[in-house]
C-alpha atoms as a PDB file:
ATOM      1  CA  UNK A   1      52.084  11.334 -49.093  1.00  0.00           C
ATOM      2  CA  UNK A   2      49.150   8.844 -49.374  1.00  0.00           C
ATOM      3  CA  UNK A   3      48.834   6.372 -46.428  1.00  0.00           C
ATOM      4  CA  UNK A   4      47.313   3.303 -46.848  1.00  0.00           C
ATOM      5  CA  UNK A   5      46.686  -0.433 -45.702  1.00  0.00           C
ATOM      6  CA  UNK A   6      47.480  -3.756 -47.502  1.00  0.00           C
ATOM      7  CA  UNK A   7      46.631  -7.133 -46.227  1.00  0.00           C
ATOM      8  CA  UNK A   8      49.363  -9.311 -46.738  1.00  0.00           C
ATOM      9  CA  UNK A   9      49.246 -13.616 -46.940  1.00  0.00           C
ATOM     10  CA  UNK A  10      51.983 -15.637 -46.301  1.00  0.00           C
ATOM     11  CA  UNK A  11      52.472 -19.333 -45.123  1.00  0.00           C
ATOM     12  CA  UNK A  12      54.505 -19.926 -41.780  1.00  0.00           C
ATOM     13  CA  UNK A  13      55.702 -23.170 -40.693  1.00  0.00           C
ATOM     14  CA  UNK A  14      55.116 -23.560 -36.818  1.00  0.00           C
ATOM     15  CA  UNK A  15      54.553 -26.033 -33.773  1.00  0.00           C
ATOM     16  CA  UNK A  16      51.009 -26.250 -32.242  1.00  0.00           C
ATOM     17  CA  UNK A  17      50.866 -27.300 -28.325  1.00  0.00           C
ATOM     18  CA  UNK A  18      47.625 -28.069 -26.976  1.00  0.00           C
ATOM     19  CA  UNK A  19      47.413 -28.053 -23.188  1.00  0.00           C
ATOM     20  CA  UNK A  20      44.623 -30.379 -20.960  1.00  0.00           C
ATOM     21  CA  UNK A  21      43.263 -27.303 -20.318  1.00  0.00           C
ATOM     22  CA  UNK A  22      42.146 -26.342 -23.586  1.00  0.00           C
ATOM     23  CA  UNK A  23      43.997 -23.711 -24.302  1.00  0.00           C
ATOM     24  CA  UNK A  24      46.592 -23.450 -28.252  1.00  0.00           C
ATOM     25  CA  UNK A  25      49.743 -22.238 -28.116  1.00  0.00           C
ATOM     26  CA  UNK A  26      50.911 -21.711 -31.795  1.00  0.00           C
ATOM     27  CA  UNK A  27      54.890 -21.164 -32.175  1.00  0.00           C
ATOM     28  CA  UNK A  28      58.776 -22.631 -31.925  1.00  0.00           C
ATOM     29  CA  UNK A  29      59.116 -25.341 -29.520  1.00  0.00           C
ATOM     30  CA  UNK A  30      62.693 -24.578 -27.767  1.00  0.00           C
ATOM     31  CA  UNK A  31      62.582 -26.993 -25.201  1.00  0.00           C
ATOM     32  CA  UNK A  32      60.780 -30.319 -24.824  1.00  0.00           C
ATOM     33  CA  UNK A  33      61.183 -32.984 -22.431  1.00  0.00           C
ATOM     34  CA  UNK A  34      60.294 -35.090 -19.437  1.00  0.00           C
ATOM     35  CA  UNK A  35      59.494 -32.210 -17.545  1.00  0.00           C
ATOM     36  CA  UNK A  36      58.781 -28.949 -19.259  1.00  0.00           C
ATOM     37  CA  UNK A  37      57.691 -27.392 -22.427  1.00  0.00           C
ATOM     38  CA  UNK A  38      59.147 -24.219 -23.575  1.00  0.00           C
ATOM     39  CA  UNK A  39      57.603 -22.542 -26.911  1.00  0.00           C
ATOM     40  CA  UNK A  40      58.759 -19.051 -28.251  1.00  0.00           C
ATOM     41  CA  UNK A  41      55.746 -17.035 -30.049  1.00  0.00           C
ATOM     42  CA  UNK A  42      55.935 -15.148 -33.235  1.00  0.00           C
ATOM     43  CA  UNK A  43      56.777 -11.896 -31.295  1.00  0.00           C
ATOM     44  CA  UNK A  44      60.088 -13.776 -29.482  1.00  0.00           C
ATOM     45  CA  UNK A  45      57.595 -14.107 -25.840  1.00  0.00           C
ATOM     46  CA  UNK A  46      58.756 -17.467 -24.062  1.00  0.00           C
ATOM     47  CA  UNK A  47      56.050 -19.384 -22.091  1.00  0.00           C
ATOM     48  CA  UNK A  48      57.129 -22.498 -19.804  1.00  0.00           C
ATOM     49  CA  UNK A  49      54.727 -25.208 -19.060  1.00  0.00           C
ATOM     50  CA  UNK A  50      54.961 -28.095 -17.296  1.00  0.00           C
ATOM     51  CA  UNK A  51      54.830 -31.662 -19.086  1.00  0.00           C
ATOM     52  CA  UNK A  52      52.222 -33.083 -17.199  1.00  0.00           C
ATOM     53  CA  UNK A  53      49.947 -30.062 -18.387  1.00  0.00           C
ATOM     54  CA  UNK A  54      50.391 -30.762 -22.051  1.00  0.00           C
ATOM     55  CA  UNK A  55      48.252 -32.547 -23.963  1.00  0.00           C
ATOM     56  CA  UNK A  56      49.695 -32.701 -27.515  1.00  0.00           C
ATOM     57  CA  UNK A  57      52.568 -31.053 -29.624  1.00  0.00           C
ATOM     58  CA  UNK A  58      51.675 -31.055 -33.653  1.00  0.00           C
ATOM     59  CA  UNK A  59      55.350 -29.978 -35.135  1.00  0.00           C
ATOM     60  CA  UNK A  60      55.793 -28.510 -38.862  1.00  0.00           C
ATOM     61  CA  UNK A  61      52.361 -27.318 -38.794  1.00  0.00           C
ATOM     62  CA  UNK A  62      51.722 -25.065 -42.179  1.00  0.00           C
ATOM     63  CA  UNK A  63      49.148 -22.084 -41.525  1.00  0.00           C
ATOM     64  CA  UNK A  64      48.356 -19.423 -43.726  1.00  0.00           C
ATOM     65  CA  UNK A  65      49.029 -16.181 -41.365  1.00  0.00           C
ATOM     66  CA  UNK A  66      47.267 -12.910 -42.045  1.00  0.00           C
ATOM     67  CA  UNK A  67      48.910  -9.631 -41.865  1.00  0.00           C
ATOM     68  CA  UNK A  68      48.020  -6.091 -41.778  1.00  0.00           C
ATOM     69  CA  UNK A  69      50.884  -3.564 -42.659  1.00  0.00           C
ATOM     70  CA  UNK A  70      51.122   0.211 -43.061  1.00  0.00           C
ATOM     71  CA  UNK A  71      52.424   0.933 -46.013  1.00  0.00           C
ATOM     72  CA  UNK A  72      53.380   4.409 -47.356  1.00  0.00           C
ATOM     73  CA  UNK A  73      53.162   5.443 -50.654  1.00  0.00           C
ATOM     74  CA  UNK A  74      55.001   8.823 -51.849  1.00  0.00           C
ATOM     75  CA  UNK A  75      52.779  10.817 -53.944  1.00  0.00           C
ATOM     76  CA  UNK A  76      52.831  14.360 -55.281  1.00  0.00           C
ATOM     77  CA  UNK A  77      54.279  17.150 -53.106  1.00  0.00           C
ATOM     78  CA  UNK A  78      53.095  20.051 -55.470  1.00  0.00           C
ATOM     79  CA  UNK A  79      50.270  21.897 -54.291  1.00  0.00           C
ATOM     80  CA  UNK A  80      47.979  24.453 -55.454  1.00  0.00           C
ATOM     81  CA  UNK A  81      46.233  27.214 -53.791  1.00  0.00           C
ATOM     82  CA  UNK A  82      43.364  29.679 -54.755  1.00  0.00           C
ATOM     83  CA  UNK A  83      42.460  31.922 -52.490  1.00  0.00           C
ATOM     84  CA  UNK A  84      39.818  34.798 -52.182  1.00  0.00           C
ATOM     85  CA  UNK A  85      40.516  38.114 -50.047  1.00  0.00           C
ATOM     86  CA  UNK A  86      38.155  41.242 -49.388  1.00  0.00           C
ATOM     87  CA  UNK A  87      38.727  44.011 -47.566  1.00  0.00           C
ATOM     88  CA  UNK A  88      39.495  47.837 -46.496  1.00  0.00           C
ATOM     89  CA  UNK A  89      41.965  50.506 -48.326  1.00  0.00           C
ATOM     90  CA  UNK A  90      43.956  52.943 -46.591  1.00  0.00           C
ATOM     91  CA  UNK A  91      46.246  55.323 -48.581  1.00  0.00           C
ATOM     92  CA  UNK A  92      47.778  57.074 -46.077  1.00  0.00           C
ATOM     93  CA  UNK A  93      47.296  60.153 -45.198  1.00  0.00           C
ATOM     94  CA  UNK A  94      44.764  60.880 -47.979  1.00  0.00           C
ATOM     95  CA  UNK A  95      41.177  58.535 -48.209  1.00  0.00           C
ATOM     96  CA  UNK A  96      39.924  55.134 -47.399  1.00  0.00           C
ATOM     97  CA  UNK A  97      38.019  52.618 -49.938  1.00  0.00           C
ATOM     98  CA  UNK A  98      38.110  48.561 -50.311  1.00  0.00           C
ATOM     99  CA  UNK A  99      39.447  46.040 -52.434  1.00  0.00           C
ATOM    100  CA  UNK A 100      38.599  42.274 -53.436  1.00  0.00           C
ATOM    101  CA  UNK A 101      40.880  40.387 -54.724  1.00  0.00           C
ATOM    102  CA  UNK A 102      42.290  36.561 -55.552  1.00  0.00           C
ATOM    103  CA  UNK A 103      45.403  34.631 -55.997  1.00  0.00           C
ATOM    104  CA  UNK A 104      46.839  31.508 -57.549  1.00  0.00           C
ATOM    105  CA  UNK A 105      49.807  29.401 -56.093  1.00  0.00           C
ATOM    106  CA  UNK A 106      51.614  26.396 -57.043  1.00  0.00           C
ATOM    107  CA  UNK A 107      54.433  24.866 -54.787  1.00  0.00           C
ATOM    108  CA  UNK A 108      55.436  22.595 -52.400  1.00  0.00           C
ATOM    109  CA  UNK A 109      53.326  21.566 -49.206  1.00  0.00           C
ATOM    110  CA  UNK A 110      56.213  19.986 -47.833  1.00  0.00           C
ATOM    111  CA  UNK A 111      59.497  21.644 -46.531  1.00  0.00           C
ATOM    112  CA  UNK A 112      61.668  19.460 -44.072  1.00  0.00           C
ATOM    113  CA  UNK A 113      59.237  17.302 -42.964  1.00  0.00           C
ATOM    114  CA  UNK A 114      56.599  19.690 -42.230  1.00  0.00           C
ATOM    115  CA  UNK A 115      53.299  20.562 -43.955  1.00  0.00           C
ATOM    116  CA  UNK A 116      55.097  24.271 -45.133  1.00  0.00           C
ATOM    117  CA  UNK A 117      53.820  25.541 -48.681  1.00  0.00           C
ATOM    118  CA  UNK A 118      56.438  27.381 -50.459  1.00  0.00           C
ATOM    119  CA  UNK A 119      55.690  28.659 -53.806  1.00  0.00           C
ATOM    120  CA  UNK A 120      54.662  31.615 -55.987  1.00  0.00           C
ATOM    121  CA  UNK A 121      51.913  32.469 -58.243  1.00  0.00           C
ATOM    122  CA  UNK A 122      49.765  35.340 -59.755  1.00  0.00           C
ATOM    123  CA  UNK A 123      47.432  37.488 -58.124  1.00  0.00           C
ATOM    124  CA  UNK A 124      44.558  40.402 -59.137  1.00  0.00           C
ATOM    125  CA  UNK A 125      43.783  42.710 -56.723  1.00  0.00           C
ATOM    126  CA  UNK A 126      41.215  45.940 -57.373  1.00  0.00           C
ATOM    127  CA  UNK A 127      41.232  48.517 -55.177  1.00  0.00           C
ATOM    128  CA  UNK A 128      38.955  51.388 -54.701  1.00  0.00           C
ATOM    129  CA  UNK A 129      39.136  54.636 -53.213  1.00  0.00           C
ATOM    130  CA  UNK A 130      38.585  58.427 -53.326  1.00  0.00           C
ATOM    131  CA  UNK A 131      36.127  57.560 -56.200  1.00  0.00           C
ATOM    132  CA  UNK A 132      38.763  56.034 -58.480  1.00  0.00           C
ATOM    133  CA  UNK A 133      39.766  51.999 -59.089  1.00  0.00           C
ATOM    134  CA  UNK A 134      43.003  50.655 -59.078  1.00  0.00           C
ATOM    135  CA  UNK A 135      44.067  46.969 -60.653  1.00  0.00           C
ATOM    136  CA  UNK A 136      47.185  44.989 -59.855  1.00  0.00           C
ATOM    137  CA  UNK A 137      48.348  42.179 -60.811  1.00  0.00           C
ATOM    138  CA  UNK A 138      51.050  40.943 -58.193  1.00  0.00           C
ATOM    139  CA  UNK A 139      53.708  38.138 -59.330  1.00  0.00           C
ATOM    140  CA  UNK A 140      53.985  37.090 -56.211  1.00  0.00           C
ATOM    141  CA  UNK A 141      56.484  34.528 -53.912  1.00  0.00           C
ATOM    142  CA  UNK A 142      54.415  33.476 -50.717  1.00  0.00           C
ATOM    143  CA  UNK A 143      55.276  31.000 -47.565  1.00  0.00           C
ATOM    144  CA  UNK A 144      52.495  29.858 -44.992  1.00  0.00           C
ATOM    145  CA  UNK A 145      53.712  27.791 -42.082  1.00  0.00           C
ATOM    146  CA  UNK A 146      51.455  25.956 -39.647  1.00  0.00           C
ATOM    147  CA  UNK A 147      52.566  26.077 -35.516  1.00  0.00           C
ATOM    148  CA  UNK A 148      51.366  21.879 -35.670  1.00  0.00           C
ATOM    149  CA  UNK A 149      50.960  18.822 -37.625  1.00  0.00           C
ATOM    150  CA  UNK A 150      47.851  18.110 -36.690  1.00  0.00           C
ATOM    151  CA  UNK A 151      44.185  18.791 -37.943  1.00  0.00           C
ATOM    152  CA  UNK A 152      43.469  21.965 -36.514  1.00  0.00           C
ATOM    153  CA  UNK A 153      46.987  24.383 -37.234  1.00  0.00           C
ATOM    154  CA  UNK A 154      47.435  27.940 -36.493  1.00  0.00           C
ATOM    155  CA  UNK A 155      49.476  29.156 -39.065  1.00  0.00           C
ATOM    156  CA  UNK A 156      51.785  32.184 -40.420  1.00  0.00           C
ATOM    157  CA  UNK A 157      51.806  33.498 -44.032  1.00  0.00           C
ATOM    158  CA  UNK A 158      54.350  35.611 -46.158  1.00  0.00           C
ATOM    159  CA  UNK A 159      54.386  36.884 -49.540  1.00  0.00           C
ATOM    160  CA  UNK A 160      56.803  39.505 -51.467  1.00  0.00           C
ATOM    161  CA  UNK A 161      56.219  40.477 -55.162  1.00  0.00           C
ATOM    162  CA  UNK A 162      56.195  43.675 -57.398  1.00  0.00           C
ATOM    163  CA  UNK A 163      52.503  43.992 -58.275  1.00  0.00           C
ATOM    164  CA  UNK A 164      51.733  45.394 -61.897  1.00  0.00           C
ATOM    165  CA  UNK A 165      49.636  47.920 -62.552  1.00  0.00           C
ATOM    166  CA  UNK A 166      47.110  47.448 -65.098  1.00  0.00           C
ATOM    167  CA  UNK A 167      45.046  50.904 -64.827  1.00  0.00           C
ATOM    168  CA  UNK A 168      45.216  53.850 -66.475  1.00  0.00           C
ATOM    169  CA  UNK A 169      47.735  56.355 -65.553  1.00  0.00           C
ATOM    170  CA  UNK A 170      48.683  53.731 -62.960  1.00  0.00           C
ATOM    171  CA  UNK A 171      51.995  51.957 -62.250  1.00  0.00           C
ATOM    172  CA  UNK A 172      52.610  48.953 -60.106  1.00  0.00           C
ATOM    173  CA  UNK A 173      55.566  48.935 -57.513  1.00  0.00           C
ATOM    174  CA  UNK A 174      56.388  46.380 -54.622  1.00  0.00           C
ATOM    175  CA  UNK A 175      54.167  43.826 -53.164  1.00  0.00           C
ATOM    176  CA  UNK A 176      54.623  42.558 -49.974  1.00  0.00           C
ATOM    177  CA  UNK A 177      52.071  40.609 -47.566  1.00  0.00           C
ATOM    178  CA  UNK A 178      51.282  39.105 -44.403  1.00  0.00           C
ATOM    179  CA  UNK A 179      48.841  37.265 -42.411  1.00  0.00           C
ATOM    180  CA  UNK A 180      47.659  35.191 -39.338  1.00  0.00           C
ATOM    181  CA  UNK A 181      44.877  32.207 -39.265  1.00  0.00           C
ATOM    182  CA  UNK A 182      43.741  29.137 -38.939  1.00  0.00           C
ATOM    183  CA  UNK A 183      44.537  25.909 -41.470  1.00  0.00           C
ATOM    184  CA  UNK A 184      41.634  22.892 -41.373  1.00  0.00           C
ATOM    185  CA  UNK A 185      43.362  19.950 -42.937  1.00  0.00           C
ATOM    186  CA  UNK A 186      40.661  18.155 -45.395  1.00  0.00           C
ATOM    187  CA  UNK A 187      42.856  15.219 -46.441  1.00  0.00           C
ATOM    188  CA  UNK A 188      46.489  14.288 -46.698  1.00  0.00           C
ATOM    189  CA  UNK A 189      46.844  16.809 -49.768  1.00  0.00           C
ATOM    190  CA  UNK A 190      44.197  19.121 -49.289  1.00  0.00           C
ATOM    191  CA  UNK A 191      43.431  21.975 -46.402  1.00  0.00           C
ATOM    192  CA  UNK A 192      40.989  25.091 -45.675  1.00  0.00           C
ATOM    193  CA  UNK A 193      43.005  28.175 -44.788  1.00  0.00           C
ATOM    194  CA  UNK A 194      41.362  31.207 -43.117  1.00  0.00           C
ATOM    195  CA  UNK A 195      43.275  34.304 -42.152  1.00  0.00           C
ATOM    196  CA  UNK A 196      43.465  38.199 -41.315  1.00  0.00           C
ATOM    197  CA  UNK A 197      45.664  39.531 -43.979  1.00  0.00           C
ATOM    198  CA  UNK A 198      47.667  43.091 -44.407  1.00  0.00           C
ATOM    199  CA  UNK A 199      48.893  43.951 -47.752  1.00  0.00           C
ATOM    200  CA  UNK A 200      51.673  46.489 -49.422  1.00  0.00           C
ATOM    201  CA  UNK A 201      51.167  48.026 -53.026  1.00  0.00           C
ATOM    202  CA  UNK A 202      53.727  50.495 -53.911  1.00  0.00           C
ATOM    203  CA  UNK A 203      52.400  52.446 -56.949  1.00  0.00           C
ATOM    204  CA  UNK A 204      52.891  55.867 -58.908  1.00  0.00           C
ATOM    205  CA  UNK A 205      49.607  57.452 -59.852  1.00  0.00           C
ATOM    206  CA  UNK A 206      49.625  59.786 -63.399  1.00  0.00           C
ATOM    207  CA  UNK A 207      47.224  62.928 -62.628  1.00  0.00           C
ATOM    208  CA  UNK A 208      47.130  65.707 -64.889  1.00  0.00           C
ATOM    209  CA  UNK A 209      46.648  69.392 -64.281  1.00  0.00           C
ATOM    210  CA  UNK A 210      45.401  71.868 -66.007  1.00  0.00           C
ATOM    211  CA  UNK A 211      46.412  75.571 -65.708  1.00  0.00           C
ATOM    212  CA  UNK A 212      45.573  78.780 -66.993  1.00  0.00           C
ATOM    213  CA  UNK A 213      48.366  81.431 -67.695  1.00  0.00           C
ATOM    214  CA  UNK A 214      47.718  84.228 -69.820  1.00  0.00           C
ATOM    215  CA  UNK A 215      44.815  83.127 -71.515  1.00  0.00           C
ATOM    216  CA  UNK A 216      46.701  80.021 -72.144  1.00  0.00           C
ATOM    217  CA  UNK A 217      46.258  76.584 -70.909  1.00  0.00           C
ATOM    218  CA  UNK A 218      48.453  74.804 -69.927  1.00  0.00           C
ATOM    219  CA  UNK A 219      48.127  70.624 -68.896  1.00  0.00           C
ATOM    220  CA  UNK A 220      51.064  69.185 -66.889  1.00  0.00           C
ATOM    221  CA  UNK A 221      51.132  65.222 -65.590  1.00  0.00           C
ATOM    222  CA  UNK A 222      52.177  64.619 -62.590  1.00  0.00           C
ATOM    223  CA  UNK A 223      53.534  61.376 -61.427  1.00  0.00           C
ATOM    224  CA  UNK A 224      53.100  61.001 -57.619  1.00  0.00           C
ATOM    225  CA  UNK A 225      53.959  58.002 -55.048  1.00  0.00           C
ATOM    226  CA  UNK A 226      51.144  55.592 -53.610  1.00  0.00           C
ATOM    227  CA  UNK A 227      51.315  53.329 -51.108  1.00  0.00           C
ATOM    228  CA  UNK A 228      48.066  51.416 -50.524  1.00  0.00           C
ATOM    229  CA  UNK A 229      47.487  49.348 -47.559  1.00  0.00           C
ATOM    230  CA  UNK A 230      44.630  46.796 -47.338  1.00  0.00           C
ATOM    231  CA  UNK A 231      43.343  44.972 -44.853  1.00  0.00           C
ATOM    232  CA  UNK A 232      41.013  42.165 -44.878  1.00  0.00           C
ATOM    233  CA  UNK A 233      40.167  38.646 -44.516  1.00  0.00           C
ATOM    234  CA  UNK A 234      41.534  36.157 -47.144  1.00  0.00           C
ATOM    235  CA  UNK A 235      40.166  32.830 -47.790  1.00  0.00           C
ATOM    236  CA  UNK A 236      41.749  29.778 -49.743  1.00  0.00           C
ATOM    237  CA  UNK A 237      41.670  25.942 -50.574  1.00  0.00           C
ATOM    238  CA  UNK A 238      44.919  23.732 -51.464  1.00  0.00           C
ATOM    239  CA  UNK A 239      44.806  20.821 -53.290  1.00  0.00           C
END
């Protein structure tokens, strides 16, 4: 939503009272006699004056009357975000590494009022650890939700997915996200968003094994559960 101002002219019939004093009095004369002057302003304010204290009373007087109005013009309400993450890799309970990673997002940055983004996108995430590298590429349906309206916002962030896996021997699984930060609004469509993020990445890993029986070898795959966690800071723009 774009808000902006317009000047707007228009011509305005009124009476013009001049007191000895000086001082104009621009509106509708209500009362006029012997004895008192009564004159309604543009804003419906009455003012009395006695007679003796007025000096003139022009009637039907044609001014040109400037006026400055908000006006509010409804504009897009899709928004996109690309954002930039780095960070630590945990897979429990066997090695740590790091990943980097970035996202995409279109959707709206308006839900009931409020400056809520709600939308989905595609992500790519690499992750490295124990000496190997992992790619995903998470479809991805994410929420972030500032605590205020104004131009400093705490916010909360969501996202849920099934991130696919593009390595070797790799499979994706579930994707699921969260994080807490800070939103700097730029402009009425734009803002800065700077958070600690956790992330989910179900995924089933292909090793093979080779062994010996008999003189014989013998090479089996085995397909074995992942579940890496990253933490990290994310960066992002919408615009």
């Amino acid at each position: 939503m774009i808000v902006g101002m317009y000047v707007c002219l228009y011509c305005q019939a009124l009476s013009v009272v001049t007191l000895r004093n000086g001082q104009v009095v621009r509106g509708d004369v209500v009362i006029h006699n012997e004895e008192v002057l009564i004159i309604k302003n543009s804003e419906g304010a009455r003012f009395q004056y006695p007679a003796a204290e007025v000096l003139s009373v022009e009637e039907n007087v044609v001014e040109e009357t400037q006026v400055e109005e908000e006006q509010q013009v409804v504009g897009r309400k899709v928004s996109f975000i690309i954002g930039l993450t780095g960070g630590g890799t945990i897979i429990p309970q066997e090695s740590r590494g790091g990943h980097i990673g970035g996202e995409l997002l279109i959707g709206s940055r308006q839900i009931a009022g409020r400056s809520i983004f709600l939308g989905g996108g595609l992500g790519v995430h690499g992750l490295f650890a124990n000496g190997k590298n992992y790619t995903f590429l998470p479809l991805e349906v994410a929420m972030k939700i500032p605590f205020l309206e104004g131009k400093h916002a705490p916010y909360l962030g969501a996202a849920i997915g099934y991130g696919f896996g593009v390595s070797k021997n790799c499979k994706g699984g579930i994707f699921t996200g969260g994080e807490v930060g800070y939103k700097y609004r730029i402009s009425n469509h734009s803002a800065f968003y700077l958070s600690a993020r956790v992330q989910f990445q179900q995924a089933e890993i292909a090793a093979t094994e080779t062994i010996v029986e008999n003189g014989t070898e013998n090479v089996f795959v085995n397909q074995a559960g992942r579940s890496f966690v990253t933490i990290g800071i994310n960066a992002a723009i919408s615009f």
